[in-house]
Protein backbone atom coordinates (compact mmCIF):
# COMPACT_ATOMS: atom_id res chain seq x y z
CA UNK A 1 -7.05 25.84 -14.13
CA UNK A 2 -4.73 24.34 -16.91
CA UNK A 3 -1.99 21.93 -15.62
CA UNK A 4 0.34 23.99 -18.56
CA UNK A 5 0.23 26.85 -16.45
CA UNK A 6 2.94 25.39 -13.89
CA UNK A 7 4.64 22.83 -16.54
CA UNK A 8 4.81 20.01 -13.52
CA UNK A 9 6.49 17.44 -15.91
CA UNK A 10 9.20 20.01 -15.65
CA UNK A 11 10.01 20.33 -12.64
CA UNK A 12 12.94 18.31 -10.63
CA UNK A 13 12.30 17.32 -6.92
CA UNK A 14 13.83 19.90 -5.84
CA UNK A 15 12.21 22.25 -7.59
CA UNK A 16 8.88 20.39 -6.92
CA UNK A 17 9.83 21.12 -2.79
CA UNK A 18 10.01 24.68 -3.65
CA UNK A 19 6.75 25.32 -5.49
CA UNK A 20 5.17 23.43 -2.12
CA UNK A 21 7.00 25.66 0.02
CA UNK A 22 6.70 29.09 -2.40
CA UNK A 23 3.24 28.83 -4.03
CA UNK A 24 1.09 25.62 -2.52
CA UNK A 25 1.72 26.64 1.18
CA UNK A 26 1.25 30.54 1.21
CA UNK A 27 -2.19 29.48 -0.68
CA UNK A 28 -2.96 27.05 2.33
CA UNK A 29 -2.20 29.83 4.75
CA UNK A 30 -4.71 32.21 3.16
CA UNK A 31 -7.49 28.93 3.37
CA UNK A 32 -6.67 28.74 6.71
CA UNK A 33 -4.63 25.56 6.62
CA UNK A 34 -1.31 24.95 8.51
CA UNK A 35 1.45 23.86 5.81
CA UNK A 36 4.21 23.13 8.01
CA UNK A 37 1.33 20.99 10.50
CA UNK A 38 -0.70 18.95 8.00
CA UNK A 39 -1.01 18.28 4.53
CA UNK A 40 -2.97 19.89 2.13
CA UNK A 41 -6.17 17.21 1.46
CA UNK A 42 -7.15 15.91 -2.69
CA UNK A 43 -9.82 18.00 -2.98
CA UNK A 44 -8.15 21.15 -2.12
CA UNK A 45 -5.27 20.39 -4.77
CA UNK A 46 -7.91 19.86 -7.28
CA UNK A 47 -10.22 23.10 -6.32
CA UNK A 48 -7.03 24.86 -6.50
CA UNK A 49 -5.56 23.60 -9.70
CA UNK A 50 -2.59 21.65 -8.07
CA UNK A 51 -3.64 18.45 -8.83
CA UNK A 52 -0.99 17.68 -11.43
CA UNK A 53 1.64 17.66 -8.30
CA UNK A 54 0.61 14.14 -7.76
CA UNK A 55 0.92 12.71 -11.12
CA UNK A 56 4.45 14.15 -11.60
CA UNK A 57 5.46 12.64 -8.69
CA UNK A 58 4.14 9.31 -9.15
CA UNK A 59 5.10 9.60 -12.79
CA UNK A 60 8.22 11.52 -12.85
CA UNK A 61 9.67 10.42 -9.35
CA UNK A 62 8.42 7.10 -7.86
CA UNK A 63 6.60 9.05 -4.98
CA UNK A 64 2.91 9.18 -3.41
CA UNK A 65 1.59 12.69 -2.27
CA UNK A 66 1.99 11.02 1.06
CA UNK A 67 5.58 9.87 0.83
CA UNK A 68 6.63 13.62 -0.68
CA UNK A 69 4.46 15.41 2.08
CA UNK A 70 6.02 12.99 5.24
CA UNK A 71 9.72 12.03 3.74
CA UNK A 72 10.39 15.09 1.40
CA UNK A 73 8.39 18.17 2.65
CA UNK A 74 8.75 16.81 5.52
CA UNK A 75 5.16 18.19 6.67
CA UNK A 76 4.92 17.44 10.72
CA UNK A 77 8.26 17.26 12.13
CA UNK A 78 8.77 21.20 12.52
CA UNK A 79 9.07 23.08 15.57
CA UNK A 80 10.76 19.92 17.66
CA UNK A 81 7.01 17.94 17.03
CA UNK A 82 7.19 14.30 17.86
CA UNK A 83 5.72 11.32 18.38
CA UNK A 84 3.53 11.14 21.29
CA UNK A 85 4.30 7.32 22.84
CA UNK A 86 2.15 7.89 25.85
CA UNK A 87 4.37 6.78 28.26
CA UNK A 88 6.24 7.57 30.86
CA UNK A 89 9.87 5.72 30.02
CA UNK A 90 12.05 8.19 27.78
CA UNK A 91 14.41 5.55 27.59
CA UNK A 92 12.55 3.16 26.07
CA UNK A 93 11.08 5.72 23.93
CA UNK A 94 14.70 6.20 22.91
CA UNK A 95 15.18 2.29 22.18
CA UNK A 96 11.81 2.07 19.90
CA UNK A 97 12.51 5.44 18.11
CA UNK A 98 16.32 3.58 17.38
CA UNK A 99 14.59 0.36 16.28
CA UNK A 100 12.70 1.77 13.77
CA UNK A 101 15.21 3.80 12.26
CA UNK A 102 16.63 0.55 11.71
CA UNK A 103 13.79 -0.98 10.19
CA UNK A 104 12.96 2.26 8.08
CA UNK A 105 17.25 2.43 6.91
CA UNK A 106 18.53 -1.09 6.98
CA UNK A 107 14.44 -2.82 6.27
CA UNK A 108 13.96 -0.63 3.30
CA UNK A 109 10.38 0.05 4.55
CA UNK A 110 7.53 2.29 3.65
CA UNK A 111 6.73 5.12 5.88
CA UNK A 112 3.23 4.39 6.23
CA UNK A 113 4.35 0.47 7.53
CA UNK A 114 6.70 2.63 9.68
CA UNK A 115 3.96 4.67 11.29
CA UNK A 116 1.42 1.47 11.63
CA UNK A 117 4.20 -0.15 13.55
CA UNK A 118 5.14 2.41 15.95
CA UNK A 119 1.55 2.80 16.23
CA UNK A 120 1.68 -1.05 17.42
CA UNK A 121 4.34 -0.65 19.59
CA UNK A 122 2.98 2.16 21.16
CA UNK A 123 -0.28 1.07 22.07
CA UNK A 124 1.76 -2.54 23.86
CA UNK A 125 3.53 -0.09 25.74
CA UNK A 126 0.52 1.64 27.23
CA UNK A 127 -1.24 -1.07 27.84
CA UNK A 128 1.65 -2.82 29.56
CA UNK A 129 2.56 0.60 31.65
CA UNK A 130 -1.34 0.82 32.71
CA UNK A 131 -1.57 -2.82 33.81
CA UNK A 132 2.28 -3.32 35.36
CA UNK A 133 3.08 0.50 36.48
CA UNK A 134 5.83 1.03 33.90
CA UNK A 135 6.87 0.98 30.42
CA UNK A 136 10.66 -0.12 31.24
CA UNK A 137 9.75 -3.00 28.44
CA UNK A 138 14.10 -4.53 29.11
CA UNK A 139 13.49 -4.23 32.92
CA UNK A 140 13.02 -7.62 33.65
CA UNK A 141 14.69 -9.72 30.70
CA UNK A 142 18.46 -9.49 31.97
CA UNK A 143 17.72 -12.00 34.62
CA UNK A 144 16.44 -15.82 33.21
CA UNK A 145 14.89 -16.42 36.98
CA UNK A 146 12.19 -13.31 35.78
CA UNK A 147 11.45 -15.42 32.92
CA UNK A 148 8.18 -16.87 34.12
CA UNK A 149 6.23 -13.39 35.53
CA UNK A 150 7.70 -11.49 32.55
CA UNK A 151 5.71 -14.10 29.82
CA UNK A 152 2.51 -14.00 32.40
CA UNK A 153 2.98 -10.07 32.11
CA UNK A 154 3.00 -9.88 28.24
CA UNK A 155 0.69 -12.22 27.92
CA UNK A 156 -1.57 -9.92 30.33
CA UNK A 157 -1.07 -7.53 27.36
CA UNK A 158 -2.20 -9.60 24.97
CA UNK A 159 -5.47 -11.26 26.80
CA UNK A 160 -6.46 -6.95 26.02
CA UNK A 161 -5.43 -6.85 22.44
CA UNK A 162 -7.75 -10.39 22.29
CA UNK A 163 -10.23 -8.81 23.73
CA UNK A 164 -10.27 -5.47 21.80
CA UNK A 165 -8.98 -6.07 18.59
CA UNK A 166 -10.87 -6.96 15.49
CA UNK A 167 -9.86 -10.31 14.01
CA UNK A 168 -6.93 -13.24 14.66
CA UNK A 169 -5.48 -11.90 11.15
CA UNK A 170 -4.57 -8.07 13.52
CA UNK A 171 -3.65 -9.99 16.59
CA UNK A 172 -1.45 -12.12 14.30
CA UNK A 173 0.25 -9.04 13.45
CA UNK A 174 0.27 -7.59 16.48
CA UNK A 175 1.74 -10.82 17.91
CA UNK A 176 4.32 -10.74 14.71
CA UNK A 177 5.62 -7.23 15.24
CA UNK A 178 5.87 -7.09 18.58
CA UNK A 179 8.03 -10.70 18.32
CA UNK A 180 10.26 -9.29 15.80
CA UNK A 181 11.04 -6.06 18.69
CA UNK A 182 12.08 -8.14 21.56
CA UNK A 183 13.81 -9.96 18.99
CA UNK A 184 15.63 -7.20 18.61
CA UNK A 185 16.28 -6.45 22.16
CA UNK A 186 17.53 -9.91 22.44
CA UNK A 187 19.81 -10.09 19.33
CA UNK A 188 21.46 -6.05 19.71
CA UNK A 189 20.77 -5.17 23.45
CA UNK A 190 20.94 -6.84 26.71
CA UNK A 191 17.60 -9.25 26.55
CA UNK A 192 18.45 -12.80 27.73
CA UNK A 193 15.56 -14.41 26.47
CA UNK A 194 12.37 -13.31 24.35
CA UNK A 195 8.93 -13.24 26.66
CA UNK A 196 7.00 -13.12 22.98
CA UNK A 197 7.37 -16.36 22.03
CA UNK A 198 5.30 -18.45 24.10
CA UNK A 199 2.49 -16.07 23.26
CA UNK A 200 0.40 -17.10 19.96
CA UNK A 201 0.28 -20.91 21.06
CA UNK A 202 -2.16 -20.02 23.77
CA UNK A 203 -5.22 -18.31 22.15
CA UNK A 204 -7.17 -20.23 19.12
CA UNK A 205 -5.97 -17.70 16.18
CA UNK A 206 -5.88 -18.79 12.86
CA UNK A 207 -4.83 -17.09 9.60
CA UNK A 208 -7.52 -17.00 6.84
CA UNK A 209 -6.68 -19.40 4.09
CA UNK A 210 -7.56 -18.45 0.59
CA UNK A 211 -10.05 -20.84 -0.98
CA UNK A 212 -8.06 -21.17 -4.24
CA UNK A 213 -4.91 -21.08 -5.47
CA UNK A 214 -2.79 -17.42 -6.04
CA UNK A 215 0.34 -16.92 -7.82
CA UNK A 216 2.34 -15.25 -4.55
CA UNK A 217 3.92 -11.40 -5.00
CA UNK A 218 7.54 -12.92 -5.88
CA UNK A 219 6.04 -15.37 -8.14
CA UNK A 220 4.08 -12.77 -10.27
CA UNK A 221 7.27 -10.47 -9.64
CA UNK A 222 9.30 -13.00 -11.67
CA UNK A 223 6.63 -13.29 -14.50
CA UNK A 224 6.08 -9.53 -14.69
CA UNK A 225 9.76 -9.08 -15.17
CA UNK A 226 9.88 -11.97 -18.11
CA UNK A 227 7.15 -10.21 -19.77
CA UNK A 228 9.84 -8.27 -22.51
CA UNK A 229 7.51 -6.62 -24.87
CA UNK A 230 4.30 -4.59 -24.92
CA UNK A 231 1.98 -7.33 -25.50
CA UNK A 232 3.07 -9.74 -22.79
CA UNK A 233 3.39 -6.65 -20.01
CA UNK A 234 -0.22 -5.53 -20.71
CA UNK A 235 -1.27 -9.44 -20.18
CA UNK A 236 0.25 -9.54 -17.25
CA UNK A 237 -0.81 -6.31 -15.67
CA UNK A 238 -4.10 -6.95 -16.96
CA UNK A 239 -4.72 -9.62 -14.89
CA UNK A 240 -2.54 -9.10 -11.72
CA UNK A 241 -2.97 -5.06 -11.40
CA UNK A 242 -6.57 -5.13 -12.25
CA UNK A 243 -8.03 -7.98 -11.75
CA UNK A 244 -9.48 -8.77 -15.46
CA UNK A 245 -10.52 -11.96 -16.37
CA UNK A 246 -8.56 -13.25 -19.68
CA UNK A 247 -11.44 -13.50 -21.61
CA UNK A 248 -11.80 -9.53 -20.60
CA UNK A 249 -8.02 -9.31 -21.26
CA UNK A 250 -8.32 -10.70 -24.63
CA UNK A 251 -11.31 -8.74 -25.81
CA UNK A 252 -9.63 -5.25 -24.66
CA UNK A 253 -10.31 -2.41 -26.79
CA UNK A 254 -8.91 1.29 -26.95
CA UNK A 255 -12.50 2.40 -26.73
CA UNK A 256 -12.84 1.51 -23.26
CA UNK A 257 -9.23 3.38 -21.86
CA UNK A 258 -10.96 6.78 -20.33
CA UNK A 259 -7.58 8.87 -19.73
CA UNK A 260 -8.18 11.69 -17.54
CA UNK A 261 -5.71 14.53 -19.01
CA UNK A 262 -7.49 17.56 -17.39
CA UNK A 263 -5.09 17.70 -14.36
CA UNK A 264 -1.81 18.56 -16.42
CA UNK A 265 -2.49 18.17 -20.02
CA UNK A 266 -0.75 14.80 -20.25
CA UNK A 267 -0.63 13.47 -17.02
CA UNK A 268 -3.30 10.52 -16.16
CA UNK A 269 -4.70 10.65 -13.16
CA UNK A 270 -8.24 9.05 -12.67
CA UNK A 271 -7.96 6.77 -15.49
CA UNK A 272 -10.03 3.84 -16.25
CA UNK A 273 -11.41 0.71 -18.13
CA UNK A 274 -14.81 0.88 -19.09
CA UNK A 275 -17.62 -2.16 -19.83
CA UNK A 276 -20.68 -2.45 -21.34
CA UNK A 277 -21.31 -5.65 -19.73
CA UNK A 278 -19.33 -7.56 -16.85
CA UNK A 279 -20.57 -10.70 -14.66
CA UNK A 280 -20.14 -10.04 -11.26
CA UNK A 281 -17.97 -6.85 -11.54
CA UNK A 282 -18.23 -3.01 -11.60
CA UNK A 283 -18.86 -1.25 -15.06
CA UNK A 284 -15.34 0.55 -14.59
CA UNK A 285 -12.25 -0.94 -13.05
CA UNK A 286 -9.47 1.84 -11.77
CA UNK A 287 -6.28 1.96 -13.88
CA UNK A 288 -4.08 2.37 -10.37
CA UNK A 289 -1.24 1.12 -11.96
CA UNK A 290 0.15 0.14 -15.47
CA UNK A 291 -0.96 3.69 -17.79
CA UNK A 292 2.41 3.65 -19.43
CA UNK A 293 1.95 -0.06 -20.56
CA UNK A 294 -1.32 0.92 -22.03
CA UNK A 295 0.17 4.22 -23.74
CA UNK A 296 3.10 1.69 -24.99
CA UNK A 297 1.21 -0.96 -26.58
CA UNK A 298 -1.09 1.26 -27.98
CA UNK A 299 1.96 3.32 -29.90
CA UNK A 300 3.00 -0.56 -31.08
CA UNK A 301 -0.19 -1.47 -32.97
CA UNK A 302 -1.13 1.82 -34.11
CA UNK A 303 -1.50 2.31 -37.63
CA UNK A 304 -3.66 1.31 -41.22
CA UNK A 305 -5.35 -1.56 -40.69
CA UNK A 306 -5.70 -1.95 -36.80
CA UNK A 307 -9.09 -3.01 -35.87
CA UNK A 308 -8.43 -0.93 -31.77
CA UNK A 309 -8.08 -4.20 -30.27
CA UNK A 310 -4.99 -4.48 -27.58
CA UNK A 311 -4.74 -8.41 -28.66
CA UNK A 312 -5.76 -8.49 -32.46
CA UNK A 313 -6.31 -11.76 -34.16
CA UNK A 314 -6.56 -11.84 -38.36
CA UNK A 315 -7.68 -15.12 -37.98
CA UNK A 316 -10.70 -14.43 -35.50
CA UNK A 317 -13.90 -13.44 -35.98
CA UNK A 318 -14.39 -11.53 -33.16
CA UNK A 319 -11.26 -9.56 -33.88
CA UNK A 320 -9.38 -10.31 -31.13
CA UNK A 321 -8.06 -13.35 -29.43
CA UNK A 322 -9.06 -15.59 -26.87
CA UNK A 323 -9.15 -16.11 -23.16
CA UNK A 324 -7.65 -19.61 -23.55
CA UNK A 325 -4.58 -17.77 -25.59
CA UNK A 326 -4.31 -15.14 -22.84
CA UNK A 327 -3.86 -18.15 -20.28
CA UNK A 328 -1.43 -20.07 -22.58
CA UNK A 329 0.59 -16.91 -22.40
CA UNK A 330 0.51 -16.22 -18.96
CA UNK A 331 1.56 -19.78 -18.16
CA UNK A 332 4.42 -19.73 -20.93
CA UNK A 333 5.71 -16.56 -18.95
CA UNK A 334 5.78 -18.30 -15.83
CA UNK A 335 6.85 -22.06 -17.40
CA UNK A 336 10.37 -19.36 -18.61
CA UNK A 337 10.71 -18.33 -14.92
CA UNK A 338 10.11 -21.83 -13.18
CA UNK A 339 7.19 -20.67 -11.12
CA UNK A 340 4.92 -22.79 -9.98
CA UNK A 341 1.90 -23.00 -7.45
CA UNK A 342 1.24 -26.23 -5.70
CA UNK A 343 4.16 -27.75 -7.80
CA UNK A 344 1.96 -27.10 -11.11
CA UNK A 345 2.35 -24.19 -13.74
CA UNK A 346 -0.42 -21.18 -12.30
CA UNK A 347 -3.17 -20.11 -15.13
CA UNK A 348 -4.25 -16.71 -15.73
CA UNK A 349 -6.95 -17.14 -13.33
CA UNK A 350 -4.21 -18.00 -10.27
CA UNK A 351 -2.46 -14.40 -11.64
CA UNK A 352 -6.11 -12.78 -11.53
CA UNK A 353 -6.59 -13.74 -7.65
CA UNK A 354 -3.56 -11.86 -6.48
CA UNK A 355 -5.10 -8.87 -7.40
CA UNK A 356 -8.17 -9.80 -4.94
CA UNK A 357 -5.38 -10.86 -2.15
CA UNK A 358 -3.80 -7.49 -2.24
CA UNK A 359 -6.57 -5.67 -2.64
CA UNK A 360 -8.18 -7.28 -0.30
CA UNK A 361 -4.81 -6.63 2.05
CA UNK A 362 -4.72 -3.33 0.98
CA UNK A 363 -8.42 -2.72 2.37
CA UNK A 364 -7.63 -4.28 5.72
CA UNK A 365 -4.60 -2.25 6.11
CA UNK A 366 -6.70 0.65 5.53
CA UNK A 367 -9.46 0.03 8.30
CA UNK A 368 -6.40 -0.96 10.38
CA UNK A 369 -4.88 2.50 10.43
CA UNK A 370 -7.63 4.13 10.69
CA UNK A 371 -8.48 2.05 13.75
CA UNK A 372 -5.23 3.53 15.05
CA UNK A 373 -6.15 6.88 14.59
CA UNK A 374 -9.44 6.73 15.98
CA UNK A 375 -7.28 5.50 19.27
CA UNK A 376 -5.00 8.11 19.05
CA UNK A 377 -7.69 10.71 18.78
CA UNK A 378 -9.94 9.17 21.39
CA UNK A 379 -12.85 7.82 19.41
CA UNK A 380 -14.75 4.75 19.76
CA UNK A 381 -14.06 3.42 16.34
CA UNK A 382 -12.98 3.65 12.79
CA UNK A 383 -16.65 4.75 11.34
CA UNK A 384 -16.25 8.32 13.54
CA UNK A 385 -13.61 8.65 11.95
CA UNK A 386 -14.44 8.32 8.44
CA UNK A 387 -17.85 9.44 8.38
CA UNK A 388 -16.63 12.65 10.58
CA UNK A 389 -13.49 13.36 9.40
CA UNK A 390 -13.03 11.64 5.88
CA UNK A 391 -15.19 12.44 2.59
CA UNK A 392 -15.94 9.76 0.02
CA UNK A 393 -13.00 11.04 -2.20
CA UNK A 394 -10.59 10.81 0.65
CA UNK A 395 -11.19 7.16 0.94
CA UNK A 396 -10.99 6.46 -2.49
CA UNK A 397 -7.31 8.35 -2.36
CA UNK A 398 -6.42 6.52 0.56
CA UNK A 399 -7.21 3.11 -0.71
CA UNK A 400 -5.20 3.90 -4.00
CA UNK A 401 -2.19 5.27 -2.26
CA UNK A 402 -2.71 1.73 0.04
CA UNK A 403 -3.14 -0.63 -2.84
CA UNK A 404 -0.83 1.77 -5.39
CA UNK A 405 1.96 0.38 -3.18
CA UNK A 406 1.10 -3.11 -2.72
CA UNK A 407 0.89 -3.10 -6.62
CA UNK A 408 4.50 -1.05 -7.18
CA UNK A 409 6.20 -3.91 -4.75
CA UNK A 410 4.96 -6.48 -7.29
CA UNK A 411 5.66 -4.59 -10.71
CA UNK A 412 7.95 -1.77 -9.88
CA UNK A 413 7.49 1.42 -11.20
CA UNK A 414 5.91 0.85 -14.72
């Protein structure tokens, strides 16, 4: 079904809401899907030739398909639903639910971080309500003399999430957001002290350090943004938003941009970078981010005499330039904004690995929530989970919506 048929780039928000509400969701009805209950999955947008809704709104409005389903659409929330906490204290219920609206209003943050941390939350309450015999989390930290059994308490809580949970880098965060709560109880409510704190210095966790050297998310923010033509923006994305190598940056040619255009007739969707040859490295690498900077740098150098390399050289033989040019760029840009890792000016190759860390991230925070859900739906792990309820091209939409956002925090909407 042609994406001209509903003209998506077209279409306002608002008008966006109303095609969900007037033409997606009676169609999900008839398929026997719930609209108002649960979002419609990929494959059923593609199957029924809606698939362009999720370009336009990435393109056109700075929004996932999850983000427009939970924060616009607002799919889940009719009919009074809520979240089920799982315990039996509706005033603390009412204190975490407050929190949060905090951290989602005054925090600026993500639904999805939203959801993983109530998630958090929740399961500390039940655990601490199963072991203690309620979930009244500010019932004994009014009172300094309750200091000492409140700590051991917690800290009962914790010797479970030890016990159960996957690696120190999840019981770090754990540990982390649960801190930053009764930080919050302390610092806007009634808690005299914070039972939290003592907790991480008595089990053996340890954050994975990365073998090399990265250029950090604010660092490569700060080059990204000094990066004020075609050329430089493509150098940059190519290495930090997908993970090239310079001498792979250097040598790219139009011939290997695939552009998928069959969702709306000009709206890219599954694009990609193909190679002949890579070492170590898939044949394709996913264009999750950065289409427009392609599209733009292509527009600059088209014309008589251009050879369909992104980084010509006259003066080369291959044609294009080199990987040692690519990394005296990259460390010009970031020489201009006075970043530095280690006290020395990154190369190319310290841009390259902060792909890896957020991807990387992005993967973890993926098994992570789907840990979660396998708890809140009663299985025994993540794996049920996906290989019940998930299909292959679920997961690959899940970890681009996961890592699409890690990448927009870095370079912004581009």
């Amino acid at each position: 079904m042609s994406g001209y048929r509903y003209s998506w780039n077209r279409k306002s928000l608002d008008e966006l809401v109303a095609f969900y509400n007037d033409t997606i969701a009676p169609k999900m009805v008839a398929d026997g899907l719930e609209p108002r209950k649960e979002s419609p999955p990929y494959e059923w947008l593609l199957d029924n030739g809606f698939s362009g809704l999720a370009d336009t709104l990435r393109k056109n409005h700075e929004l996932t398909l999850t983000e427009f389903y939970t924060d616009v659409v607002r799919v889940g929330e009719d009919e009074g639903d809520a979240y089920d906490w799982g315990i039996s204290s509706e005033s603390m219920i009412s204190v975490f639910e407050k929190y949060l609206e905090g951290r989602r209003s005054r925090g600026n943050l993500a639904e999805r971080t939203i959801r993983s941390r109530r998630s958090r939350l929740a399961q500390f309450a039940r655990i601490y309500e199963s072991l203690h015999g309620h979930s009244d989390l500010e019932r004994h930290l009014d009172d300094e003399y309750d200091r000492p059994e409140e700590i051991d308490r917690c800290l009962a809580v914790f010797d479970v999430f030890n016990q159960e949970l996957a690696n120190d880098e999840t019981k770090l965060k754990y540990y982390s957001e649960i801190r930053q709560f009764y930080e919050y109880l302390a610092n806007f409510r009634r808690a005299r002290y914070n039972p939290i704190n003592p907790v991480a210095n008595q089990y053996d966790w340890e954050r994975s350090k990365p073998d090399n050297p990265t250029v950090d998310r604010e660092g490569m923010r700060r080059i990204f943004h000094e990066a004020d033509n075609p050329a430089d923006q493509l150098l940059v994305l190519g290495l930090g938003a997908w993970g090239l190598r310079p001498d792979e940056v250097a040598s790219l040619h139009v011939s290997q941009f695939v552009f998928d255009t069959e969702n709306d007739g000009g709206s890219y969707s599954d694009d990609y970078i193909e190679f002949e040859e890579r070492k170590n490295g898939p044949g394709t690498v996913n264009l999750m981010f950065g289409v427009d900077a392609v599209q733009d740098r292509i527009a600059d150098l088209e014309g008589p005499g251009w050879n369909g390399y992104l980084f010509p050289s006259s003066q080369s033989s291959s044609g294009h330039r080199t990987g040692e040019t690519i990394n005296n760029r990259f460390k010009r840009l970031a020489t201009a904004v006075d970043v530095t890792v280690d006290g020395e000016t990154p190369t190319a190759k310290m841009g390259r690995r902060l792909w890896y860390t957020m991807y990387k991230n992005a993967v973890t925070e993926l098994a992570e929530e789907l840990e979660e859900v396998a708890a809140d739906q009663g299985s025994s792990s993540a794996e049920i989970i996906v290989s019940n309820y998930i299909s292959e091209s679920e997961r690959r939409k899940y970890r681009r919506e996961v890592f699409g956002e890690e990448l927009e925090a870095v370079f912004g909407n581009v």
